[in-house]
Structures are given as C-alpha cells and as structure tokens.
Protein backbone atom coordinates (compact mmCIF):
# COMPACT_ATOMS: atom_id res chain seq x y z
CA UNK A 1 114.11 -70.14 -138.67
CA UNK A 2 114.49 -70.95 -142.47
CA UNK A 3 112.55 -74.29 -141.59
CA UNK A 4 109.56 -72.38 -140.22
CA UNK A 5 109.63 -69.92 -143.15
CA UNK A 6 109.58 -72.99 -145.76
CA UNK A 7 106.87 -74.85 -144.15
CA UNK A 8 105.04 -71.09 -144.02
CA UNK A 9 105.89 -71.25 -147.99
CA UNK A 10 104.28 -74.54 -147.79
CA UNK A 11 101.17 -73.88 -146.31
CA UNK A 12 100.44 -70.48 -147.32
CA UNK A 13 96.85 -70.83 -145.16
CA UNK A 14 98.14 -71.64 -142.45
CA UNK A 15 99.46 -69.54 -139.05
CA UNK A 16 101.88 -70.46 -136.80
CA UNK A 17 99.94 -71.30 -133.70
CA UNK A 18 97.73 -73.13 -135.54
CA UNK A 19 97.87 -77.70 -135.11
CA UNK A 20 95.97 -78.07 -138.29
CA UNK A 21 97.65 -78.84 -141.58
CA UNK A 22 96.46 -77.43 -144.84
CA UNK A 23 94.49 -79.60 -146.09
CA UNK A 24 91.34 -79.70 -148.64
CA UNK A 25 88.28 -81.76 -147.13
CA UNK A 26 86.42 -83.22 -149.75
CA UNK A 27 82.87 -83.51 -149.25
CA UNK A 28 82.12 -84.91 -152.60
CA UNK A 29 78.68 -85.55 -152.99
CA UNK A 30 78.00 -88.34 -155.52
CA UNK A 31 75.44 -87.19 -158.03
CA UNK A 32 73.91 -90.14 -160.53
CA UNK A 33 74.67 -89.00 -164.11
CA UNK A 34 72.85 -90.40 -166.47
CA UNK A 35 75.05 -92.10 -169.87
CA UNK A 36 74.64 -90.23 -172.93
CA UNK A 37 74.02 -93.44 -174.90
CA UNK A 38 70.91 -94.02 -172.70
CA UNK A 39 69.63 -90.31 -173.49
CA UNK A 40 70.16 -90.73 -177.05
CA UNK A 41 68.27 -93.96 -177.04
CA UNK A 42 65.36 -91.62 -175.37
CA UNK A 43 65.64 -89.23 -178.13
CA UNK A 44 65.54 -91.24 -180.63
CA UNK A 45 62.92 -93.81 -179.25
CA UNK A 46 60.64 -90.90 -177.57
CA UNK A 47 62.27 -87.59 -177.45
CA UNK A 48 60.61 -86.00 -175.16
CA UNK A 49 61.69 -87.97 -172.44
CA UNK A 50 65.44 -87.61 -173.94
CA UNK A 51 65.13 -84.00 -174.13
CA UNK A 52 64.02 -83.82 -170.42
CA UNK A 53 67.43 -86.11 -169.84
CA UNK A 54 69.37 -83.76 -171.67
CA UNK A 55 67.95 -81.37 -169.89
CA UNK A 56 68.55 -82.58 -166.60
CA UNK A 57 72.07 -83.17 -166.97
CA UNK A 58 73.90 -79.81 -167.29
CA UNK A 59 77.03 -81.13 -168.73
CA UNK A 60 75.35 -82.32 -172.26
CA UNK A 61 73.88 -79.19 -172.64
CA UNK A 62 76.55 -79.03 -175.75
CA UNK A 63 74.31 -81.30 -177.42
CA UNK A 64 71.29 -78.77 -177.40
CA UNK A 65 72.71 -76.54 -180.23
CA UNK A 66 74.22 -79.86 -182.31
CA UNK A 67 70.76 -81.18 -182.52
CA UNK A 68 69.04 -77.91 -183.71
CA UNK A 69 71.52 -78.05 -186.48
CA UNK A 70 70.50 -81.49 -187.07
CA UNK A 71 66.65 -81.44 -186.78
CA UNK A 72 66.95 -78.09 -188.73
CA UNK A 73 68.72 -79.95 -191.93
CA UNK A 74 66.60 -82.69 -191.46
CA UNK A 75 63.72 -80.74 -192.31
CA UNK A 76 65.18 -78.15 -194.71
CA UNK A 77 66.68 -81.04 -197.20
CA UNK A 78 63.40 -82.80 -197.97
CA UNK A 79 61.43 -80.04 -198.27
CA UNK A 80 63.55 -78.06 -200.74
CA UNK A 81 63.70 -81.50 -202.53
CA UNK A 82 60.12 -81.34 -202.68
CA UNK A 83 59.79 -78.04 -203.36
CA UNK A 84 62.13 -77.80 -206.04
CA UNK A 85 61.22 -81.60 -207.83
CA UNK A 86 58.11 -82.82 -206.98
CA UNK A 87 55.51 -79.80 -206.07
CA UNK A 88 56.42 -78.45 -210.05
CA UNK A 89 55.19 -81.90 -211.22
CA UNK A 90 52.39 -82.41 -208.93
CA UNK A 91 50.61 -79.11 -209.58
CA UNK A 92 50.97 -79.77 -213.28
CA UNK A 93 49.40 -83.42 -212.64
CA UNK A 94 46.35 -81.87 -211.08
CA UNK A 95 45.77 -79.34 -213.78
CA UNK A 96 45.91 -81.40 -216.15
CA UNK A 97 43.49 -83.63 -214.59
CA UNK A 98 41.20 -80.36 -213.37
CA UNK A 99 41.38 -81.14 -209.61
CA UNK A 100 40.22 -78.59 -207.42
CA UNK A 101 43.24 -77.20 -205.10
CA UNK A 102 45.00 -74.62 -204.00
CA UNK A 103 48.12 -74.05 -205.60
CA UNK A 104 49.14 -71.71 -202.74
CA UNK A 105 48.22 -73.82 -199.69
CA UNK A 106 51.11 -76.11 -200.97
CA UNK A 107 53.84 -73.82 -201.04
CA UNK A 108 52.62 -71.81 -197.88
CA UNK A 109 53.26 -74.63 -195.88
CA UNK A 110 56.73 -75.66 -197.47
CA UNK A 111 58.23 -72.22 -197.33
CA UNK A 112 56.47 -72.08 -193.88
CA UNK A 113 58.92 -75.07 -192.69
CA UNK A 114 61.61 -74.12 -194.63
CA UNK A 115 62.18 -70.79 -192.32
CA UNK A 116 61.70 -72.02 -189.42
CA UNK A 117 64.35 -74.65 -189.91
CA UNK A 118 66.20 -71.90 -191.21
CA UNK A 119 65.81 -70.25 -187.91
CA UNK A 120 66.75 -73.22 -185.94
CA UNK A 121 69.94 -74.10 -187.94
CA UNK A 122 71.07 -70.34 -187.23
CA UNK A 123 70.03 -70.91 -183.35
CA UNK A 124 71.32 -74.06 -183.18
CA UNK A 125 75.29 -71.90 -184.30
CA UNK A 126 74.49 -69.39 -182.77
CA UNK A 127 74.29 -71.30 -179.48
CA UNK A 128 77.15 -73.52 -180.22
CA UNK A 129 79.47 -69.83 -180.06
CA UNK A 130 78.05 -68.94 -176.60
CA UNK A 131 79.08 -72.65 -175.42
CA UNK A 132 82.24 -71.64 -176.49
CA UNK A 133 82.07 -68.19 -175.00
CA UNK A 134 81.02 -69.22 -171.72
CA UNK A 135 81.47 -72.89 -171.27
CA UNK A 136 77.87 -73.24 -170.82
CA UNK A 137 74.27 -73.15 -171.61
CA UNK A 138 71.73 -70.55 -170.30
CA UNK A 139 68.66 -71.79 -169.00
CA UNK A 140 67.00 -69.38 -171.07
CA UNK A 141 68.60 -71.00 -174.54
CA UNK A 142 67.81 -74.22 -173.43
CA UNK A 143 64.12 -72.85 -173.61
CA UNK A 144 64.41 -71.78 -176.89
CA UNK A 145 66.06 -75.27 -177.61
CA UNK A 146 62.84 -76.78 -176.17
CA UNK A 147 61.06 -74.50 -177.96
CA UNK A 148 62.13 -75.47 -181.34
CA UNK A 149 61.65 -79.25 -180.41
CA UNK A 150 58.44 -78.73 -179.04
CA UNK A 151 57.59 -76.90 -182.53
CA UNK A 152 58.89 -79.90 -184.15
CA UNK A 153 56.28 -82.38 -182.28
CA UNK A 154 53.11 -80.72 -181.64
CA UNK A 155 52.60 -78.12 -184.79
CA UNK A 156 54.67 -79.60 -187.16
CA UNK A 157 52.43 -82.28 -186.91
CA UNK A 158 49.47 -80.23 -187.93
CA UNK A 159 51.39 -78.37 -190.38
CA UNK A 160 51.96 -82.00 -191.99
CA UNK A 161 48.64 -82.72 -191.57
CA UNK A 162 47.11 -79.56 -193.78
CA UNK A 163 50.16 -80.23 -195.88
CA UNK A 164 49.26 -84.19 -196.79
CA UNK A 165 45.73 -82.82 -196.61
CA UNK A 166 46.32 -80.85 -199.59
CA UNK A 167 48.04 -83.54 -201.32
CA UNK A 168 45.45 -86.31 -200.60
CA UNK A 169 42.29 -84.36 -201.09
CA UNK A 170 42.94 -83.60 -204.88
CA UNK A 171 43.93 -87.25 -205.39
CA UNK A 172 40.54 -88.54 -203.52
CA UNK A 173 38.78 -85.92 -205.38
CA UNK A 174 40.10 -87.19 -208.45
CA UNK A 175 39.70 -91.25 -207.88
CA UNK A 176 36.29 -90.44 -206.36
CA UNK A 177 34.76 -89.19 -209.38
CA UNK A 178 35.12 -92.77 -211.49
C-alpha cells in the first residue's frame, strides 16, 4: 500500500488503472534560426533586409530598442557638432561673401533631425523597459521600430538632400559668378 501511494506521489497524472507512465512526448518541431552575426552583416551591408531578419526571428527582438538608441546617437552627435561648430562659421562665410541663402532653411532641417533622433533615443529606452517588463516585444513596437528605420532611409534622405542643397547652392552660386 505505501508502494502504490509513492509511485501515486511519483506520477501525480497518473490513475491507477491506467498502463501508461507519465511521460512528456516531445514533438519538437525544428525551426531554422537564423545567426545573429549573419543579420548584422544584413544590417549593416543593406538594412532592410537585416531588419526584416530581425524581424522574423522573435527572439532578437531585444535588439530593436538597442539599435534605436544607436541610430538615434548616430544622428544626434554630428548634427549638434554641426550645429554648434560649423553652421556659425558657414553662415558668416556666406555673408561675408553676399551669397543668397536662407539662413533658416539650415537650421530647420538640423533641429528637424535633431528631435526626431531625440524621439527615437527615448523609444528606443523606453522599449528596452517593456522587454524587461514582459520578456518581449509587441508587434506593434516593432512597427514603430520599423518606423523609425524606415524614417531613417527614405526621408532622411531627402531631408539630406534639401539640407546639402542649401549648402551647395550658395557655394555654386558663389564660384559661378567668376
């Protein structure tokens, strides 16, 4: 009787009449995952294929927030730099040579990049504490993660390109003229 009760204490699932043993059956189903080194080869050679990687494989999601951070920095550090060192001495430049520009157009776009970044860097935390909340990513913040990137390739680039615009179109103005 006390042998019955430990093997009972043993196999909590399992009745008396019953032939089975407790056991788990493992139906594993193998799933490819895909190395992180080869996604971050894709995001750095041509990110959007990386990001669809990253994407794709849920448990790397943790790398969504770490590379708003990273992107956002990237783009906030340069353009302060420029903002702070080199629009000051360019603007003075073209007045003294009497270019025609828009002193305006130069910082619209700077200050322009400078809060979104902002925005993403704050995103990019904010994201990282809901990981840690709960263990995973949304799909709705991976969105906005994709949204940020896709910000990054498609607008930013014509926000660069008004931006060199107004930086080359002075100078050409300028060497033009002789």
């Amino acid at each position: 009787m006390e042998q019955n009760q430990q093997n009972q204490a043993t196999y909590p699932n399992q009745t008396q009449n019953s032939n089975i043993p407790n056991s788990v059956t493992n139906t594993e189903t193998k799933t490819k995952q895909t190395s992180g080194l080869f996604i971050l080869f894709w995001l750095i050679i041509f990110a959007p294929v990386g990001l669809y990687l990253l994407w794709k494989e849920k448990r790397l999601h943790g790398w969504f927030p770490n590379l708003l951070i990273f992107f956002g920095f990237l783009n906030i550090l340069p353009v302060a730099t420029m903002m702070l060192f080199v629009f000051p001495k360019l603007i003075k430049l073209y007045e003294e040579f009497g270019a025609n520009f828009n002193k305006n157009n130069i910082y619209i776009f700077a200050v322009a990049i400078l809060i979104i970044s902002f925005v993403e860097v704050v995103t990019g935390f904010f994201l990282k504490k809901k990981i840690k909340e709960e263990g995973f990513l949304r799909n709705v913040y991976v969105i906005v993660c994709l949204g940020f990137f896709v910000f990054q390739y498609i607008p930013f680039g014509w926000l660069m390109q008004s931006f060199v615009v107004g930086f080359i179109l002075p100078i050409y103005n300028l060497t033009s003229q002789f």
